[in-house]
C-alpha atoms as a PDB file:
ATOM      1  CA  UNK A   1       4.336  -5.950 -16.407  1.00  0.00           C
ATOM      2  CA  UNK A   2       2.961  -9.139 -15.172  1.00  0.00           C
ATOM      3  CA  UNK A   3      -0.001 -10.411 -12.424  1.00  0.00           C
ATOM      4  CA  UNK A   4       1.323 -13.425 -11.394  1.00  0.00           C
ATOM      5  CA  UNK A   5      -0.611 -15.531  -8.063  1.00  0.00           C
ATOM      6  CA  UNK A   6      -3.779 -12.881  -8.181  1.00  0.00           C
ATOM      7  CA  UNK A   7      -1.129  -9.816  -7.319  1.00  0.00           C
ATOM      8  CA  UNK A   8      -1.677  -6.400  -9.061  1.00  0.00           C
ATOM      9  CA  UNK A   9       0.425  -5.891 -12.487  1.00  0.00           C
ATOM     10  CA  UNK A  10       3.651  -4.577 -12.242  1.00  0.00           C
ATOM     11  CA  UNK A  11       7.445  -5.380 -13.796  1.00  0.00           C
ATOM     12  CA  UNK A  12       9.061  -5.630 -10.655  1.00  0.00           C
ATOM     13  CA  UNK A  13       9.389  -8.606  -8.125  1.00  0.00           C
ATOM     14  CA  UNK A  14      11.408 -10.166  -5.593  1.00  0.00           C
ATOM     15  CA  UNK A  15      12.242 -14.007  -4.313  1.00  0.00           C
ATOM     16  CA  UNK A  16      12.688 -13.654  -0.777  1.00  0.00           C
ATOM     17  CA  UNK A  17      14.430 -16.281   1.490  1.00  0.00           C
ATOM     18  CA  UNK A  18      15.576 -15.465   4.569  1.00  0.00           C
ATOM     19  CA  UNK A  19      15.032 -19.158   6.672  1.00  0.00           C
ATOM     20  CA  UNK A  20      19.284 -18.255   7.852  1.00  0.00           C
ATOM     21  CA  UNK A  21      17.543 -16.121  10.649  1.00  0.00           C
ATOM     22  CA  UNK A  22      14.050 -16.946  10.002  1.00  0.00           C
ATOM     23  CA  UNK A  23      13.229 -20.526  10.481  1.00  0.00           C
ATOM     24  CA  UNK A  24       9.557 -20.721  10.478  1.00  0.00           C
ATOM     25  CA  UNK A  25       9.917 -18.742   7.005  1.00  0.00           C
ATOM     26  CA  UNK A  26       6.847 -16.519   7.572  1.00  0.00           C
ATOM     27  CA  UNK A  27       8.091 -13.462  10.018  1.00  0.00           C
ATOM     28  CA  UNK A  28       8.306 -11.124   7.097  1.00  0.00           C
ATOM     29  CA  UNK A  29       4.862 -12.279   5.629  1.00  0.00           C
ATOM     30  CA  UNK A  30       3.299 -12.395   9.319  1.00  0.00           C
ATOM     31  CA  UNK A  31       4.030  -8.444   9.824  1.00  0.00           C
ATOM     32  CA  UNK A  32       3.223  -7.553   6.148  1.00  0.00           C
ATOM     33  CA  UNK A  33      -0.059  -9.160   6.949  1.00  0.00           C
ATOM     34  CA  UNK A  34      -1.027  -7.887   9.788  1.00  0.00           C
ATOM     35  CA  UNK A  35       0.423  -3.951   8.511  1.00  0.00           C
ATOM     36  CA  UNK A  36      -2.092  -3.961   6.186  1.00  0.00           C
ATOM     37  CA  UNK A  37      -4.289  -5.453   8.300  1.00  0.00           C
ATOM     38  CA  UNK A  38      -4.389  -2.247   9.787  1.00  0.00           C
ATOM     39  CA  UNK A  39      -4.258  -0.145   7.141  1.00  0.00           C
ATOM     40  CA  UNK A  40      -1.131   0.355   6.624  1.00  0.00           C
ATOM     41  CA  UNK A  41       0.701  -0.907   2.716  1.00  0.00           C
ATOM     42  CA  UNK A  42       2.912  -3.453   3.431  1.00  0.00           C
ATOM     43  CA  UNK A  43       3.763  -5.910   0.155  1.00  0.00           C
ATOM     44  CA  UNK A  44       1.988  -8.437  -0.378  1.00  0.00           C
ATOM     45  CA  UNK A  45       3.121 -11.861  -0.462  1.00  0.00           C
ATOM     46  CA  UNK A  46       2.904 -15.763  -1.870  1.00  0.00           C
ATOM     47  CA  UNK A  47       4.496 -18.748  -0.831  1.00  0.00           C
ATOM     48  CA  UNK A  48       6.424 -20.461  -3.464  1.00  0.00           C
ATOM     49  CA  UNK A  49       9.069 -23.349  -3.993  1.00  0.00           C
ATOM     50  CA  UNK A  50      11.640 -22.299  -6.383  1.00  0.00           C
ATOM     51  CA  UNK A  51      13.136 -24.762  -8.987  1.00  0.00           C
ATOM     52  CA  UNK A  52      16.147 -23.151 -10.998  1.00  0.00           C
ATOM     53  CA  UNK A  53      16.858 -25.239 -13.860  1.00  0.00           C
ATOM     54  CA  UNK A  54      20.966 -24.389 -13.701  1.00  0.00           C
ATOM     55  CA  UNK A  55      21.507 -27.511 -16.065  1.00  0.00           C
ATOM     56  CA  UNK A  56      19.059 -27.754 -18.298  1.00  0.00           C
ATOM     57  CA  UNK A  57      17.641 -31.217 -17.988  1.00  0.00           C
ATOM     58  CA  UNK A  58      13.928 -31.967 -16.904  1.00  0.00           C
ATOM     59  CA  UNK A  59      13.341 -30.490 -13.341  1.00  0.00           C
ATOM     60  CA  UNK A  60      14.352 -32.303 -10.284  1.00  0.00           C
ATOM     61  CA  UNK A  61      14.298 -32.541  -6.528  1.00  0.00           C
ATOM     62  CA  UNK A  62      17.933 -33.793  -6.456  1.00  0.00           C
ATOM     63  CA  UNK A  63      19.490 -31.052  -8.834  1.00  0.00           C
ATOM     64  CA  UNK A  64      16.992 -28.055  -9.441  1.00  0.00           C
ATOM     65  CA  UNK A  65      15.182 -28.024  -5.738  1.00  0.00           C
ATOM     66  CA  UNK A  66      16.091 -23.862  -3.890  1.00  0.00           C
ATOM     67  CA  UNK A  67      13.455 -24.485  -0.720  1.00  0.00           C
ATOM     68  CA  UNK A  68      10.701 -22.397   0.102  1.00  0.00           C
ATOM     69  CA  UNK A  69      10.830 -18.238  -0.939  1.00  0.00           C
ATOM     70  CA  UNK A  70       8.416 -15.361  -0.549  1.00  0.00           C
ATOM     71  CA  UNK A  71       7.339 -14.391  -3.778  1.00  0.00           C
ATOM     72  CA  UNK A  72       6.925 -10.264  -3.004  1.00  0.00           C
ATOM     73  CA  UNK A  73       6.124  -7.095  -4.151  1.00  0.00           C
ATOM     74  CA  UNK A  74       8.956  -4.965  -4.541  1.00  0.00           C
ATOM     75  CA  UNK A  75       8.567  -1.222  -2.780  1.00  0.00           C
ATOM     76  CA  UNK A  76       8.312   1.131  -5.543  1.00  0.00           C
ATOM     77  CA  UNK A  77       6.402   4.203  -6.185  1.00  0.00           C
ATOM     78  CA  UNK A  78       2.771   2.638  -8.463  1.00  0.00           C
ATOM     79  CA  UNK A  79      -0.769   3.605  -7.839  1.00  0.00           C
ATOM     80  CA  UNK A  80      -0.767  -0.248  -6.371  1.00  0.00           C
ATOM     81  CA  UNK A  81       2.113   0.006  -3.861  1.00  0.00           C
ATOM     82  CA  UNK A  82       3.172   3.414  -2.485  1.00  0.00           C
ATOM     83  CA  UNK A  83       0.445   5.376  -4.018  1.00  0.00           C
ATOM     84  CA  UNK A  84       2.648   9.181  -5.155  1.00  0.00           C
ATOM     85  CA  UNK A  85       2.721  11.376  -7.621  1.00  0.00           C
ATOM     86  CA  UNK A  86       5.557  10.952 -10.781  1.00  0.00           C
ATOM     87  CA  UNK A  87       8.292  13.630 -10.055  1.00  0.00           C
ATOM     88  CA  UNK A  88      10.228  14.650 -13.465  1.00  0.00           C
ATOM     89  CA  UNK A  89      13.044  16.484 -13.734  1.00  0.00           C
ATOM     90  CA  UNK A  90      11.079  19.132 -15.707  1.00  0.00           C
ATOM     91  CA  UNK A  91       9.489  19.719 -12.586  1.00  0.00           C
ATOM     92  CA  UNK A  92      11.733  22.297 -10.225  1.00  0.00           C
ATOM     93  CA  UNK A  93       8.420  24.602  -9.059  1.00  0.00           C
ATOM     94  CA  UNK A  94       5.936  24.551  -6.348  1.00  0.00           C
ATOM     95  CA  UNK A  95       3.412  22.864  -6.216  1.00  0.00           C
ATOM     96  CA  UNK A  96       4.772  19.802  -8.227  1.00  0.00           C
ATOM     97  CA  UNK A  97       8.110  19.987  -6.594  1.00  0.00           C
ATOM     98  CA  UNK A  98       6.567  19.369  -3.229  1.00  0.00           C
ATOM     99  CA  UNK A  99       6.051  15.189  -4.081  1.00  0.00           C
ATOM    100  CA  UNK A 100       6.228  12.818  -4.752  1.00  0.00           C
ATOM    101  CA  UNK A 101       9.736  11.246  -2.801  1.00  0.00           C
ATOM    102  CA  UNK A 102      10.307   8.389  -1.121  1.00  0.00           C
ATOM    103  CA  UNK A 103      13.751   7.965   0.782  1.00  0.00           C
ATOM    104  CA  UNK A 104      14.780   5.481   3.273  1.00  0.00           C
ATOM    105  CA  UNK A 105      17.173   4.852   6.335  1.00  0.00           C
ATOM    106  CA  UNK A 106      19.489   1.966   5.320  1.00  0.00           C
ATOM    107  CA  UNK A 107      22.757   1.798   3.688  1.00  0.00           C
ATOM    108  CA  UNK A 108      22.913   3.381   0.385  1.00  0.00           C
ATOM    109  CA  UNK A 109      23.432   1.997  -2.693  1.00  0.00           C
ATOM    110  CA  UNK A 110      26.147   1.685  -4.441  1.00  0.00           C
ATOM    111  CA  UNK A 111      27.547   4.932  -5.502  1.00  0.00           C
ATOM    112  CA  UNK A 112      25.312   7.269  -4.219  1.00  0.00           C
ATOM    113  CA  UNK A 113      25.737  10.085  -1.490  1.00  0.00           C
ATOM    114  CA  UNK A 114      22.787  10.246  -0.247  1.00  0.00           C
ATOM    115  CA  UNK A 115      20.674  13.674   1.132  1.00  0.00           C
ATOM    116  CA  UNK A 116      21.712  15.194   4.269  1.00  0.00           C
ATOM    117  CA  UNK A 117      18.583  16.523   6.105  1.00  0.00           C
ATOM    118  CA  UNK A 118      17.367  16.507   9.640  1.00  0.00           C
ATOM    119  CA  UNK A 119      20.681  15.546  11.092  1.00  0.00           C
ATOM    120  CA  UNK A 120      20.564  12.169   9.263  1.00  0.00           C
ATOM    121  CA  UNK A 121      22.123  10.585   6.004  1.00  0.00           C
ATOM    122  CA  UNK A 122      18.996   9.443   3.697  1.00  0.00           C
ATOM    123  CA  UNK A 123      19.195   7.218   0.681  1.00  0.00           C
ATOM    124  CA  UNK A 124      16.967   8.241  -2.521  1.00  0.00           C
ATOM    125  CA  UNK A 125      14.320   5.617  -3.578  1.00  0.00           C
ATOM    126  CA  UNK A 126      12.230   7.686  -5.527  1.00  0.00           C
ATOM    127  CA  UNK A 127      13.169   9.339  -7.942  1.00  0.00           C
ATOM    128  CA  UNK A 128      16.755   7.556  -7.709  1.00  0.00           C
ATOM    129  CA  UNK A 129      19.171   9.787  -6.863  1.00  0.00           C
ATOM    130  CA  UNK A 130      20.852  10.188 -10.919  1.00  0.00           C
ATOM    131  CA  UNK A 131      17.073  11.424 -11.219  1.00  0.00           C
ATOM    132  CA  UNK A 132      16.640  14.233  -8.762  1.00  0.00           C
ATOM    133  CA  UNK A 133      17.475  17.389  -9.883  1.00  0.00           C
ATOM    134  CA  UNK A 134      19.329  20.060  -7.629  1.00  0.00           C
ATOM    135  CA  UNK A 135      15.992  21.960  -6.914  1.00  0.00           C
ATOM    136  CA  UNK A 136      13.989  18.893  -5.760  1.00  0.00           C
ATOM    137  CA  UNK A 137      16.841  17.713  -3.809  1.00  0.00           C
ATOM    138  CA  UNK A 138      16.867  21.266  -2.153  1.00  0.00           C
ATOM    139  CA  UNK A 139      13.418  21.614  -1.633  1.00  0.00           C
ATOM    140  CA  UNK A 140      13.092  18.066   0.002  1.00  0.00           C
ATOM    141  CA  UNK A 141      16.166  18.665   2.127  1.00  0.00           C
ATOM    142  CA  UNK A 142      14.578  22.525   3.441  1.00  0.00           C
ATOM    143  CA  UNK A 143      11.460  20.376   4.269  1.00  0.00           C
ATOM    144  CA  UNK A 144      12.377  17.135   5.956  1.00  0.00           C
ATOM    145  CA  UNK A 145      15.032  19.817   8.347  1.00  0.00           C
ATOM    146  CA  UNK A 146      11.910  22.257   8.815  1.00  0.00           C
ATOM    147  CA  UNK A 147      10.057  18.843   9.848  1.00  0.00           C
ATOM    148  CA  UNK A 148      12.843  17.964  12.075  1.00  0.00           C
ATOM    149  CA  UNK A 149      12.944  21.218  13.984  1.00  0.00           C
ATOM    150  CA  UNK A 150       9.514  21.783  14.175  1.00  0.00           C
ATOM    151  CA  UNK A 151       9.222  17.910  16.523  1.00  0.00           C
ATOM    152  CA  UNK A 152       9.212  19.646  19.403  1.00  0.00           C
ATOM    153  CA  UNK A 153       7.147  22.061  18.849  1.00  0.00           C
ATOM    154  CA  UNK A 154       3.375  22.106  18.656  1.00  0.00           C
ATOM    155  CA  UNK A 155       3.359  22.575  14.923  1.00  0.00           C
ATOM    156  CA  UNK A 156       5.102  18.920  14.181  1.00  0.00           C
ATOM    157  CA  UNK A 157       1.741  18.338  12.814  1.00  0.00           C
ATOM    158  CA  UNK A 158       1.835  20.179   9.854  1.00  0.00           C
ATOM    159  CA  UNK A 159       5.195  18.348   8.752  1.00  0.00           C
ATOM    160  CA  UNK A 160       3.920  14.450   9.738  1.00  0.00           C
ATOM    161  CA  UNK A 161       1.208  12.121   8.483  1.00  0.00           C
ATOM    162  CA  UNK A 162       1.081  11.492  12.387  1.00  0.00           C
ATOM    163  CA  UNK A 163      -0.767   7.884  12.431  1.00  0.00           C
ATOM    164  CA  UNK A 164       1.326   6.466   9.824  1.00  0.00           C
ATOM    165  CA  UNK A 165       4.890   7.426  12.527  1.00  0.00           C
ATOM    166  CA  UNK A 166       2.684   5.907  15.248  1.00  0.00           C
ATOM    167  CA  UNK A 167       1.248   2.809  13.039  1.00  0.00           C
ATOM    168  CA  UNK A 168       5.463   2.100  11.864  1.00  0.00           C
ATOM    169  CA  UNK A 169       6.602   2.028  15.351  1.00  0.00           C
ATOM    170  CA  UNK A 170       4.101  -0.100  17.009  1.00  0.00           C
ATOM    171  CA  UNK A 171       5.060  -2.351  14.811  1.00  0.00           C
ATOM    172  CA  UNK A 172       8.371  -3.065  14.799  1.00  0.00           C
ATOM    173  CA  UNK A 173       8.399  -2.480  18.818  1.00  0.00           C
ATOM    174  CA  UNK A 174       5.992  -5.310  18.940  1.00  0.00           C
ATOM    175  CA  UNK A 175       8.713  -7.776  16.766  1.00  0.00           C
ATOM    176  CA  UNK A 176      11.512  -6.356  18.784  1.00  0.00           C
ATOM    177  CA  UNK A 177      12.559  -5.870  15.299  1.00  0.00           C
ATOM    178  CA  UNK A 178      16.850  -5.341  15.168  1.00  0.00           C
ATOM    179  CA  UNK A 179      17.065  -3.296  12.471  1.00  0.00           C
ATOM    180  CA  UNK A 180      14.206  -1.305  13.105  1.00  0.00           C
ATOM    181  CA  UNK A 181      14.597   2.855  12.530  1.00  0.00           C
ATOM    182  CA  UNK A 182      18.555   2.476  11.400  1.00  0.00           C
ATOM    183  CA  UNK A 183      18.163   0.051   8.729  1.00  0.00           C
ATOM    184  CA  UNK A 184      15.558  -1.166   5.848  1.00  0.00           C
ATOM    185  CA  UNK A 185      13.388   1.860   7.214  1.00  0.00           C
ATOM    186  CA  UNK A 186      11.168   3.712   4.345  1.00  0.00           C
ATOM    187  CA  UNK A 187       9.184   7.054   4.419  1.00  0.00           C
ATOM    188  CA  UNK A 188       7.518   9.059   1.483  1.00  0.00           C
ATOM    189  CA  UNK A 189       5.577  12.558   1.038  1.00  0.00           C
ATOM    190  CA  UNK A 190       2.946  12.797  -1.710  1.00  0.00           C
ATOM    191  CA  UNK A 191       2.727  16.704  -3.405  1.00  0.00           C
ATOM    192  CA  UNK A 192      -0.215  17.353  -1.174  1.00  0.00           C
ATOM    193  CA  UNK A 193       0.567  15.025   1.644  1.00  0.00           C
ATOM    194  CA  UNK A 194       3.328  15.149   4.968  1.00  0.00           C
ATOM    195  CA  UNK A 195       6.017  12.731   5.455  1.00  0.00           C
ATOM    196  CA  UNK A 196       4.609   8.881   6.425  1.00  0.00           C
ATOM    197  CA  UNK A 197       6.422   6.411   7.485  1.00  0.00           C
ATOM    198  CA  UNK A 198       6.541   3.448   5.993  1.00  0.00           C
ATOM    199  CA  UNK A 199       6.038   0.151   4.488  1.00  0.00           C
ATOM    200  CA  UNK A 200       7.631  -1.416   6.772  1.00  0.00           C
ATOM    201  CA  UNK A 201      10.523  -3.934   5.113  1.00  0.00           C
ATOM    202  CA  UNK A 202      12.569  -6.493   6.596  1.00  0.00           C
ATOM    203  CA  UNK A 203      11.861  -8.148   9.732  1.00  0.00           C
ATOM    204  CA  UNK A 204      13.670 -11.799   9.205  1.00  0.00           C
ATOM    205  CA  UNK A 205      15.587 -10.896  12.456  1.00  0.00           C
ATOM    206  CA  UNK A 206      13.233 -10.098  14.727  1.00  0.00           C
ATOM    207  CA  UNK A 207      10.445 -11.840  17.469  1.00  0.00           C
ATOM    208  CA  UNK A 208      13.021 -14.033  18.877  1.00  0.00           C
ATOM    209  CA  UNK A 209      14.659 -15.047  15.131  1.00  0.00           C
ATOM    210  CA  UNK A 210      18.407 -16.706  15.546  1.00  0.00           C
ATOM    211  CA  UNK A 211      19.930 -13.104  15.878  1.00  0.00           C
ATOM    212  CA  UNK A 212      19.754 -13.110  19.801  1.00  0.00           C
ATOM    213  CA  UNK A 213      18.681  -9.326  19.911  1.00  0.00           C
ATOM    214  CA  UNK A 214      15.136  -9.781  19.785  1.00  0.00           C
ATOM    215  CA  UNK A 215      14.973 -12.842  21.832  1.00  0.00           C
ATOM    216  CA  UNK A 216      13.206 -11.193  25.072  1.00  0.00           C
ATOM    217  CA  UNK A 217       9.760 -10.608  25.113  1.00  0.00           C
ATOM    218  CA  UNK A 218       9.174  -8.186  28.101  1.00  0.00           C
ATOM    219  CA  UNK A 219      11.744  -5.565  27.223  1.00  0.00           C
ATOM    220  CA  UNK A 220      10.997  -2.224  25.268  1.00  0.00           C
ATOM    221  CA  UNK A 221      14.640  -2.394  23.211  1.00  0.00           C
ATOM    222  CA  UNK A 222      16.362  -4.816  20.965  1.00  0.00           C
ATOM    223  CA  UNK A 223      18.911  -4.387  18.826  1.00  0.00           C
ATOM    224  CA  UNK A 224      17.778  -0.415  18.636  1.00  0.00           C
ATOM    225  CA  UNK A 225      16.636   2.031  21.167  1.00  0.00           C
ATOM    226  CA  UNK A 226      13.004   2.576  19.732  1.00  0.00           C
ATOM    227  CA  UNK A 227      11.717   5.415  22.042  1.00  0.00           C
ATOM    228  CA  UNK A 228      15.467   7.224  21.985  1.00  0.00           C
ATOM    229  CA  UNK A 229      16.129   7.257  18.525  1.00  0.00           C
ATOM    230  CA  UNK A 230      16.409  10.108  16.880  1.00  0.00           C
ATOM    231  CA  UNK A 231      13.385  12.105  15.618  1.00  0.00           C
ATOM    232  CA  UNK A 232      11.830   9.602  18.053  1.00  0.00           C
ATOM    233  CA  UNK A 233      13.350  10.646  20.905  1.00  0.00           C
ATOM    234  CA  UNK A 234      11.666  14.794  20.076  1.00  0.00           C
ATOM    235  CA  UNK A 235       8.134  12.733  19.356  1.00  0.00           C
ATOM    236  CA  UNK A 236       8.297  10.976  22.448  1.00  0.00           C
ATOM    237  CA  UNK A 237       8.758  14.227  24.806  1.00  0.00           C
ATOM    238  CA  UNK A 238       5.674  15.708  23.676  1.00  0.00           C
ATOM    239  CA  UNK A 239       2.180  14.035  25.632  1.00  0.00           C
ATOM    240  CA  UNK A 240      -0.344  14.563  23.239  1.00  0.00           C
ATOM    241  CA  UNK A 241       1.929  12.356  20.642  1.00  0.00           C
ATOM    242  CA  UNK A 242       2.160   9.958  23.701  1.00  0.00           C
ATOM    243  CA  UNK A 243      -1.407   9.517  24.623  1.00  0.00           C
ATOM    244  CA  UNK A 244      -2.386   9.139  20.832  1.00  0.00           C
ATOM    245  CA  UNK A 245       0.396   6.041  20.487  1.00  0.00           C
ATOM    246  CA  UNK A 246      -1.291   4.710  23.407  1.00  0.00           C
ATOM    247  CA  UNK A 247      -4.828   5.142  22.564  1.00  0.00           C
ATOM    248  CA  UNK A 248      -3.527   3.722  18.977  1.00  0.00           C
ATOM    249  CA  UNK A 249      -1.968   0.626  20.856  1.00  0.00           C
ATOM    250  CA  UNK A 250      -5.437  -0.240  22.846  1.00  0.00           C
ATOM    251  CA  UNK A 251      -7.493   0.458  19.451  1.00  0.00           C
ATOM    252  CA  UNK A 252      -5.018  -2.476  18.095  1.00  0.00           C
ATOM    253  CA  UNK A 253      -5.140  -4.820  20.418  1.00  0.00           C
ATOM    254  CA  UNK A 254      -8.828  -4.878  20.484  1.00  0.00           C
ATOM    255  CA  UNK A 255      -8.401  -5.620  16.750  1.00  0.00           C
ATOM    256  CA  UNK A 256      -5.510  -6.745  14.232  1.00  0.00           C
ATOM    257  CA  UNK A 257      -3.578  -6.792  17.771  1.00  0.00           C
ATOM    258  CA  UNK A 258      -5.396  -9.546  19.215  1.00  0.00           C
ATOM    259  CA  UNK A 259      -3.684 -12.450  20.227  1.00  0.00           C
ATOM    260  CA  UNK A 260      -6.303 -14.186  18.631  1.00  0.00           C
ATOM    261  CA  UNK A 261      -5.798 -12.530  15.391  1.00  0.00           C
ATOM    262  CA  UNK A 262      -2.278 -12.892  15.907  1.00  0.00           C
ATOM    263  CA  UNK A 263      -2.223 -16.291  16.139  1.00  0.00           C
ATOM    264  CA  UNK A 264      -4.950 -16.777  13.228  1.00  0.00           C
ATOM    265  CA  UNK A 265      -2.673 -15.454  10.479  1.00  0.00           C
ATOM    266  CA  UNK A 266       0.365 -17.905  11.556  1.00  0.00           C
ATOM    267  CA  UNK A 267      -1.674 -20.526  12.035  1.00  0.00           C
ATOM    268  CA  UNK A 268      -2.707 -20.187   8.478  1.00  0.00           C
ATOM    269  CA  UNK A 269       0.526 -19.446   7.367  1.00  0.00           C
ATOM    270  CA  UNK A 270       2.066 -22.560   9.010  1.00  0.00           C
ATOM    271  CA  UNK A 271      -1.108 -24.684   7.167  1.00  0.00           C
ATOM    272  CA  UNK A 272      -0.330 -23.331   4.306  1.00  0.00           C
ATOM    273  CA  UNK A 273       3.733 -24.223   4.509  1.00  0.00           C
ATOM    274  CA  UNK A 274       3.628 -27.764   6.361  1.00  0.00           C
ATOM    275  CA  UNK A 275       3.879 -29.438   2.909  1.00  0.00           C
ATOM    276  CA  UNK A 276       7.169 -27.620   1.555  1.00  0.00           C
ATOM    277  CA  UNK A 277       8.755 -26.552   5.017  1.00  0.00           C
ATOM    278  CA  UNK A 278       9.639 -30.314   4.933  1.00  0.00           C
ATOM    279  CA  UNK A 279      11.467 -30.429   1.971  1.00  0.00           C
ATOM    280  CA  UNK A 280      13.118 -27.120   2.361  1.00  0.00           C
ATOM    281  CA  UNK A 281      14.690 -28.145   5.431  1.00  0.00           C
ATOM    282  CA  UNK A 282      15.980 -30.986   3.567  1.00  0.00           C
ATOM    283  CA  UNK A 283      17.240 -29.072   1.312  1.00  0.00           C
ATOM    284  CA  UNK A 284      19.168 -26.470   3.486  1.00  0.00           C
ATOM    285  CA  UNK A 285      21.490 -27.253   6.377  1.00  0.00           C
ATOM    286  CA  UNK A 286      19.739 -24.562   8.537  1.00  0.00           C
ATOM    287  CA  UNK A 287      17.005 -26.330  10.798  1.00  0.00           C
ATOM    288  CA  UNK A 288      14.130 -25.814  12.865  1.00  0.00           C
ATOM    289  CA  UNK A 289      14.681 -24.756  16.640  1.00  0.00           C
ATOM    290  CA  UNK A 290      12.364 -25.983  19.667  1.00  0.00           C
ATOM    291  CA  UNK A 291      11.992 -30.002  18.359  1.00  0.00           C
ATOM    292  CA  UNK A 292      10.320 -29.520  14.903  1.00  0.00           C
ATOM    293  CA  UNK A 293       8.764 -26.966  12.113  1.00  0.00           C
ATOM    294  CA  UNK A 294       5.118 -27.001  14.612  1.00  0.00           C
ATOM    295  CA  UNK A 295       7.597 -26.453  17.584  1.00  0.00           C
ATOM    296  CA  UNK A 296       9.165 -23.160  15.461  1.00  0.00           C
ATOM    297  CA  UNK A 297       5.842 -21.894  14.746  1.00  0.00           C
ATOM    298  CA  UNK A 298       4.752 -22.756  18.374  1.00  0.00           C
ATOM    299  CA  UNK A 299       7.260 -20.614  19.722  1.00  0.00           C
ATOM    300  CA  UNK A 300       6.200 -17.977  17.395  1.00  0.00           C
ATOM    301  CA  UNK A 301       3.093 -17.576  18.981  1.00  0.00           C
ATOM    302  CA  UNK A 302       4.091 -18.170  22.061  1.00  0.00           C
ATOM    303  CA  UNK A 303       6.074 -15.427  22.080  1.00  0.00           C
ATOM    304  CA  UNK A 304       4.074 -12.883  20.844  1.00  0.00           C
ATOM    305  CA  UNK A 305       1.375 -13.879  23.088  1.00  0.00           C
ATOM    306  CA  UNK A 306       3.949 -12.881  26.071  1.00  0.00           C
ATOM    307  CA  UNK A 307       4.933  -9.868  24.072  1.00  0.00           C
ATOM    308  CA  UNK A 308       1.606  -8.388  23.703  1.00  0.00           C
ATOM    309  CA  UNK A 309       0.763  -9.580  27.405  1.00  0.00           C
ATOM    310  CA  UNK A 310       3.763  -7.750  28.738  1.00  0.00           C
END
């Protein structure tokens, strides 16, 4: 377990590039950022310039140069991350069996099958599925169909940490994010806790990236149906879950929502990679769009200016 660049201590970490569809290299910093801006974990992030020493000699530019990466936290279940409760397979009994589990929405790894539940296939991220023991798996699959059934119905509330659904899809509807709901999409329950959605994870293709699905700003689906999606779609039926995502949405944009706050972090952001975006971009065949690196990041905020606007 390691702190490297002022992070907390843990063992495991990721080097992130994703400039293919990303080309200002910040969109998955920009909307960790701003998540936990309001108050919701996202993982936190560095900027770094990898050298991998493949042959070797003293470190180069011409041999050992990789670009510019996000150094990241990875999402994992530690009282610095996603904050549960340990779940061992000693424990098959209410009330430890109730948390802590995180699952996700996304292909599933290799070799696993996954949990059936609520009329969708989940993938086990904690504890891994080799972990779970037939009781837990049970117990979580009784609860998340309860939670499903009970959408429509007045008492959805007991199953949902509601802010947390309303916080995760605000967000990826304002990136017009591709993949969001179907793919790289997390949730957890803690032993005393509901579901919550989140962190969020993977938005390289969204806010008008190279991917073409999330180019227009004024439209309310790309690349996924956010407001028909299943669960969604039950959530979205019911008014009182209705007015509080809009009364969330106007709390926002008088804060963390703010154009002005939106343009603030990728202004810094850009500040803080005009130095290496330069020689990444000579290092990679993949350019910058719209005339130059200030014309990518331009566009950036130009577009989420009309987003927000719209």
């Amino acid at each position: 377990e390691i702190s490297p660049l002022g992070l907390p201590e843990e063992s495991d970490w990721i080097l992130n590039a994703r400039s293919v569809f990303d080309r200002s290299l910040m969109r998955n910093a920009f909307i960790y950022e701003l998540s936990n801006q309001i108050g919701r974990y996202a993982v936190r992030t560095r900027f770094v310039e990898l050298f991998k020493d493949d042959n070797g000699g003293d470190l180069n530019y011409n041999n050992d140069y990789d670009g510019v990466y996000t150094f990241m936290e990875k999402i994992s279940r530690d009282k610095e991350r996603v904050d549960i409760e340990r779940l061992p397979q000693s424990i098959n009994e209410e009330p430890g069996i109730s948390g802590g589990y995180m699952m996700k929405i996304d292909r599933l790894d290799p070799g696993d099958s996954g949990l059936s539940a609520g009329g969708r296939t989940l993938g086990w991220v904690y504890p891994k599925e080799d972990d779970v023991t037939s009781a837990q798996s049970n117990w979580l699959r009784n609860y998340i169909n309860e939670m499903s059934a009970a959408l429509g119905t007045p008492q959805y509330r007991d199953y949902i940490e509601v802010g947390s659904w309303i916080d995760h899809h605000l967000l990826n509807v304002l990136a017009l994010n591709a993949d969001a709901l179907r793919l790289s999409t997390y949730f957890f329950k803690s032993r005393q806790g509901k579901i919550e959605f989140g962190p969020i994870w993977d938005f390289d293709r969204s806010m008008e990236s190279t991917d073409n699905r999330d180019n227009n700003p004024s439209t309310w689906a790309g690349g996924t149906n956010y407001f028909t999606f299943p669960w969604w779609s039950t959530l979205f039926e019911n008014e009182n879950f209705w007015q509080a995502y809009i009364d969330r949405y106007f709390e926002l944009r008088g804060g963390a929502f703010a154009t002005s706050n939106i343009h603030s972090i990728i202004d810094n952001m850009a500040t803080e990679l005009n130095e290496a975006q330069l020689r990444n971009f000579q290092r990679w065949s993949d350019q910058p769009r719209f005339g130059s690196y200030q014309g990518e990041v331009n566009h950036l905020k130009d577009w989420l200016a009309t987003r927000l606007n719209w």
